[in-house]
N, C-alpha and C. Protein backbone atom coordinates (compact mmCIF):
# COMPACT_ATOMS: atom_id res chain seq x y z
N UNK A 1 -27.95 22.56 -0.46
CA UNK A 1 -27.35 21.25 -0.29
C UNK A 1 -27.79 20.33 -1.42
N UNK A 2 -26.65 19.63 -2.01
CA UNK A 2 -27.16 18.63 -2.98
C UNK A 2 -27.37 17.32 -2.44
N UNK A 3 -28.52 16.31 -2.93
CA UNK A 3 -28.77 15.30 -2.39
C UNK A 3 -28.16 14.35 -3.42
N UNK A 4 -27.86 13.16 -2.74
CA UNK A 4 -26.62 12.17 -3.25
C UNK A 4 -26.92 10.86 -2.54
N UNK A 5 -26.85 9.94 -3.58
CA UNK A 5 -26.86 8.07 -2.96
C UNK A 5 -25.32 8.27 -2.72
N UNK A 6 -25.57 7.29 -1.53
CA UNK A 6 -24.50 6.90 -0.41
C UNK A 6 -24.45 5.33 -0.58
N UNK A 7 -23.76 4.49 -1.37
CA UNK A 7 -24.01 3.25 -1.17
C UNK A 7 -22.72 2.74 -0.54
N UNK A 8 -22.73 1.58 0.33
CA UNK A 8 -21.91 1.35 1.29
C UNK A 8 -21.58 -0.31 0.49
N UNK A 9 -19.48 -0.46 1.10
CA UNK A 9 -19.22 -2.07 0.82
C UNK A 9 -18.55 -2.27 1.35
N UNK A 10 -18.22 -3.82 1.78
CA UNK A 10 -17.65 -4.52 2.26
C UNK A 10 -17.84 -4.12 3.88
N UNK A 11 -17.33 -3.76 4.65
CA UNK A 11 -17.23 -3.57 6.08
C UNK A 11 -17.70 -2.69 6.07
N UNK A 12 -17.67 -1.01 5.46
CA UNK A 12 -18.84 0.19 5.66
C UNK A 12 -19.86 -0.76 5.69
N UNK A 13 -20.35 -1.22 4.90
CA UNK A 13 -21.77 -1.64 4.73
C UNK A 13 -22.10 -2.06 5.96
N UNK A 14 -21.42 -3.48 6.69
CA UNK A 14 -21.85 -4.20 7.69
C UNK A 14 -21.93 -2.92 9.04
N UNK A 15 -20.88 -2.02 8.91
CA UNK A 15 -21.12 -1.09 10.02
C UNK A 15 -22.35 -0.20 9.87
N UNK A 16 -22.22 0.42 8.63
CA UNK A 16 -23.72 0.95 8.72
C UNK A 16 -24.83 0.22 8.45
N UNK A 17 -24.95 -0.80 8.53
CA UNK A 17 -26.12 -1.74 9.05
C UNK A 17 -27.30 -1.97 7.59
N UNK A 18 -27.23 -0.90 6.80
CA UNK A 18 -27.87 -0.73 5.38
C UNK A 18 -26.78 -0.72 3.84
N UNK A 19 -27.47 -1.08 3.01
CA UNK A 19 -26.77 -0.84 1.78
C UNK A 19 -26.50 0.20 1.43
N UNK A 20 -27.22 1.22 1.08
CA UNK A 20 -27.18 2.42 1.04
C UNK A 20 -28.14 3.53 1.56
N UNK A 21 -27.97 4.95 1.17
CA UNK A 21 -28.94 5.92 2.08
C UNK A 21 -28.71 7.06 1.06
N UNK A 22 -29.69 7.75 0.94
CA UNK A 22 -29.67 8.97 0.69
C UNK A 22 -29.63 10.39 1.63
N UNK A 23 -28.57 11.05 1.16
CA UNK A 23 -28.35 12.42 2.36
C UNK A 23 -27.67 13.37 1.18
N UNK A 24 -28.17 14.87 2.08
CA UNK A 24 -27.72 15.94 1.49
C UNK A 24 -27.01 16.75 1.99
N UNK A 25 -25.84 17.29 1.28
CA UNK A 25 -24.30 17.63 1.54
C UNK A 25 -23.94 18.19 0.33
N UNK A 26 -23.16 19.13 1.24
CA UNK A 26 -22.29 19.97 0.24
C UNK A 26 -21.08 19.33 -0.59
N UNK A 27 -20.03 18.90 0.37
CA UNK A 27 -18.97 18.97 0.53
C UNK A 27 -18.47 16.73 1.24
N UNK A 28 -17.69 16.41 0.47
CA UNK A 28 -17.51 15.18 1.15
C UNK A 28 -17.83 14.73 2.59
N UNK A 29 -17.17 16.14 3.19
CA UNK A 29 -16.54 16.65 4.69
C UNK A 29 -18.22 15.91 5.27
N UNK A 30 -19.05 16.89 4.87
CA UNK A 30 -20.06 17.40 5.40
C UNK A 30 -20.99 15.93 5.10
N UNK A 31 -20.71 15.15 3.90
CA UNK A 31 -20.98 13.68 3.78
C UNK A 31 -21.16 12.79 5.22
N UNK A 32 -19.73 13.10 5.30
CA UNK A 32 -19.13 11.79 6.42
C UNK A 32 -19.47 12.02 7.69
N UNK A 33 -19.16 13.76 8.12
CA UNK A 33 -20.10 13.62 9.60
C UNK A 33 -21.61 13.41 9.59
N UNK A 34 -22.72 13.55 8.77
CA UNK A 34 -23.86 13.23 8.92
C UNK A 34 -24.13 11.91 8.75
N UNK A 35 -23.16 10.92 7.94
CA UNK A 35 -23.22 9.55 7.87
C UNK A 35 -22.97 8.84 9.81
N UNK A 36 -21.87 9.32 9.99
CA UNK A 36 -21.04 9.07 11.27
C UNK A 36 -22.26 9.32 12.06
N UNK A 37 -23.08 10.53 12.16
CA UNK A 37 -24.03 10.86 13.21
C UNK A 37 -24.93 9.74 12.89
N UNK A 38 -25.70 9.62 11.83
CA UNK A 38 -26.66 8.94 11.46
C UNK A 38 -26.76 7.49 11.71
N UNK A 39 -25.42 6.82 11.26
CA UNK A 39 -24.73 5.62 11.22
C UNK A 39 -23.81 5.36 12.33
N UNK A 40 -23.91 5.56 13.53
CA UNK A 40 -22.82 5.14 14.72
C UNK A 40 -21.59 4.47 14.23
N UNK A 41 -21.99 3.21 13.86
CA UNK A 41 -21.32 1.99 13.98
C UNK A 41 -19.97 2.96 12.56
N UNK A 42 -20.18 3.54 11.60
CA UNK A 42 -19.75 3.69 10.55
C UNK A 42 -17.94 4.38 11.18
N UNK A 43 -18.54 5.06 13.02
CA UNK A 43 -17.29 5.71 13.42
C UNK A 43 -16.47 4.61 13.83
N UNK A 44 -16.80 3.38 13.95
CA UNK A 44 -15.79 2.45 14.70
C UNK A 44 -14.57 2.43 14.12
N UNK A 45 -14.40 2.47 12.69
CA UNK A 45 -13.47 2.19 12.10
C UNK A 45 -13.37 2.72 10.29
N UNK A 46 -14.89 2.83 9.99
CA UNK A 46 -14.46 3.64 8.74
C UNK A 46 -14.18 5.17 8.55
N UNK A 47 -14.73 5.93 9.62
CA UNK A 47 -15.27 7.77 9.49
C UNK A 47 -14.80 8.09 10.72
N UNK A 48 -13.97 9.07 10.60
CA UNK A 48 -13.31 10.02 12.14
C UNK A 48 -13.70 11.43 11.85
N UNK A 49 -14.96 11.95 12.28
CA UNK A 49 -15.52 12.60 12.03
C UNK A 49 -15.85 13.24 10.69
N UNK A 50 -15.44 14.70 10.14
CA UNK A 50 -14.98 14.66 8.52
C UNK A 50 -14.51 14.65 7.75
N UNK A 51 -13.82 13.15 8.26
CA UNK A 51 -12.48 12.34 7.07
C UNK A 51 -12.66 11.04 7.18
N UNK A 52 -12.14 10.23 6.30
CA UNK A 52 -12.32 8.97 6.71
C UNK A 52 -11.43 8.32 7.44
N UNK A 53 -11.27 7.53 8.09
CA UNK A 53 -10.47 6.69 8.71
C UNK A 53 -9.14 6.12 7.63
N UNK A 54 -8.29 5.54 8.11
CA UNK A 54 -7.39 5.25 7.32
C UNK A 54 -7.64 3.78 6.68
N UNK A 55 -7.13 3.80 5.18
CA UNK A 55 -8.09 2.50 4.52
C UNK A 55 -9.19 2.75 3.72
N UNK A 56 -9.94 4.03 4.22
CA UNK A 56 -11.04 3.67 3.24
C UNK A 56 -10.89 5.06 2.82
N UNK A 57 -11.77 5.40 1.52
CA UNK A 57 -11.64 5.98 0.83
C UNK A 57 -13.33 6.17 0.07
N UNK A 58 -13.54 7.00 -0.73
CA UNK A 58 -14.84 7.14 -1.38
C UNK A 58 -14.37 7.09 -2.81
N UNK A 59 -15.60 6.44 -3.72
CA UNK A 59 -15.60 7.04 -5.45
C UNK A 59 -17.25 7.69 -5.97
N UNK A 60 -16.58 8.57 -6.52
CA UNK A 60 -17.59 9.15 -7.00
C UNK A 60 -17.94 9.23 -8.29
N UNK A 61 -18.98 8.92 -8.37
CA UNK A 61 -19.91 8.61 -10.22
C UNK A 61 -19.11 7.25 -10.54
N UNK A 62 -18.52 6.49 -9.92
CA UNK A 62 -17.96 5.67 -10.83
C UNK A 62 -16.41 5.79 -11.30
N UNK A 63 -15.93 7.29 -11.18
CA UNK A 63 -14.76 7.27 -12.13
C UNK A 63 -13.73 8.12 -11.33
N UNK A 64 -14.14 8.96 -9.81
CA UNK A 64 -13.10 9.26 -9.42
C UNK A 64 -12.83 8.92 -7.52
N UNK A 65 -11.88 8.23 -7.53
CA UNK A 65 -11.28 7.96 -6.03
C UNK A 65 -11.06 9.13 -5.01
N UNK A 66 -11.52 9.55 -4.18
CA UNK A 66 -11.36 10.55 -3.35
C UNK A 66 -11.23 10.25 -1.72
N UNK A 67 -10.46 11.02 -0.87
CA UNK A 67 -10.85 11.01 0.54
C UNK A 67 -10.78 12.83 0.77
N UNK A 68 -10.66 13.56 -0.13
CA UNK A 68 -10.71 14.99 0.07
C UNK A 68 -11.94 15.29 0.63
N UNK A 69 -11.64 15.48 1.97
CA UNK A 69 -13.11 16.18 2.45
C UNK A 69 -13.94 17.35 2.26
N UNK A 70 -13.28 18.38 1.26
CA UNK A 70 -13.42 19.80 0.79
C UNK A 70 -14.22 19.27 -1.23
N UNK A 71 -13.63 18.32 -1.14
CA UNK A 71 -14.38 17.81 -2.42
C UNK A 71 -15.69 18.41 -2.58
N UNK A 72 -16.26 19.09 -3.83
CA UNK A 72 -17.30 19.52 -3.75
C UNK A 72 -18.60 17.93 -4.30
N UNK A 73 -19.84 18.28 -3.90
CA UNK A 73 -20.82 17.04 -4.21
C UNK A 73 -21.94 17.93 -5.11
N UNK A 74 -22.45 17.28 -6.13
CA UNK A 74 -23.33 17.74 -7.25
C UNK A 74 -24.84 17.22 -6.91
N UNK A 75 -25.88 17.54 -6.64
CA UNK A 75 -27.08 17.01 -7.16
C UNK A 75 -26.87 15.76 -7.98
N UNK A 76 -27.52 14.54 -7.40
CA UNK A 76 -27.45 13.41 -8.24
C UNK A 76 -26.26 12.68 -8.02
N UNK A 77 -24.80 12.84 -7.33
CA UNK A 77 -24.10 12.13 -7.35
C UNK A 77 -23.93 10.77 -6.77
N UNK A 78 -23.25 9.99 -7.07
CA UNK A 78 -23.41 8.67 -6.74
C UNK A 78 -22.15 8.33 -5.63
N UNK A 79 -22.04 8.30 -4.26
CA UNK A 79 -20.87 7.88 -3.72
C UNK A 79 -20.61 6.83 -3.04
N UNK A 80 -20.02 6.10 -3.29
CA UNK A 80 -19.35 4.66 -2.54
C UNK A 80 -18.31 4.41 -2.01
N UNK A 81 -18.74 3.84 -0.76
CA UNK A 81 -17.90 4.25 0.44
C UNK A 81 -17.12 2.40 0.51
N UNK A 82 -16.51 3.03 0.73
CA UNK A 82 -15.47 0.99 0.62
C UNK A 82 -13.88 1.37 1.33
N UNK A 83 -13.15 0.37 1.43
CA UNK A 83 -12.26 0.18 1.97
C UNK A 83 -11.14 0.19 0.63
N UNK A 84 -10.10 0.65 1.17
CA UNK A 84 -9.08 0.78 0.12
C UNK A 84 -8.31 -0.75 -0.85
N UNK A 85 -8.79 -1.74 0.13
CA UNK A 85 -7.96 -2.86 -0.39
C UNK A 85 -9.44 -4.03 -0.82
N UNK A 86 -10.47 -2.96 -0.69
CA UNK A 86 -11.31 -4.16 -1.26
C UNK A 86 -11.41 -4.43 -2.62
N UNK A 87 -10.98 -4.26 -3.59
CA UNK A 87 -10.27 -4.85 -4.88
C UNK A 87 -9.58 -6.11 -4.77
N UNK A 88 -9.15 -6.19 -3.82
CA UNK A 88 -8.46 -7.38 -3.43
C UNK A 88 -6.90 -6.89 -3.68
């Protein structure tokens, strides 16, 4: 399993109660249910088990938009969890 910052915005954040967390995961999939377990509040409305809810979406390193839950995760990656329209 590769370990990966999880940093959270806008409404993820307030649901999971922290800025960010570190967890280790294979696979996006495998991201979001250990967030969801870990983070309750994160199932209200951002994470339906291992996918996200509709609206939000993840980026990874900075440069790519994903909700593929089969997505593979690298050692070191950086993922941020946000809502689709928070760009404004």
């Amino acid at each position: 399993m590769s370990c990966v910052t999880v940093e959270f915005f806008g409404i993820a954040r307030a649901r999971a109660g922290v800025p960010s967390a570190q967890v280790s995961a294979d696979t996006l999939g495998d991201l979001l249910r250990q967030l969801g377990d870990k983070y309750p509040g994160l199932c209200e409305s951002c994470i339906q088990g291992a996918e996200f809810a509709p609206g939000y979406t993840a980026n990874i390193n900075g440069d790519q938009f994903t909700r593929d839950p089969v997505r593979k995760l690298q050692e070191g990656d950086s993922v941020l969890i946000l809502s689709l329209d928070a760009g404004g």
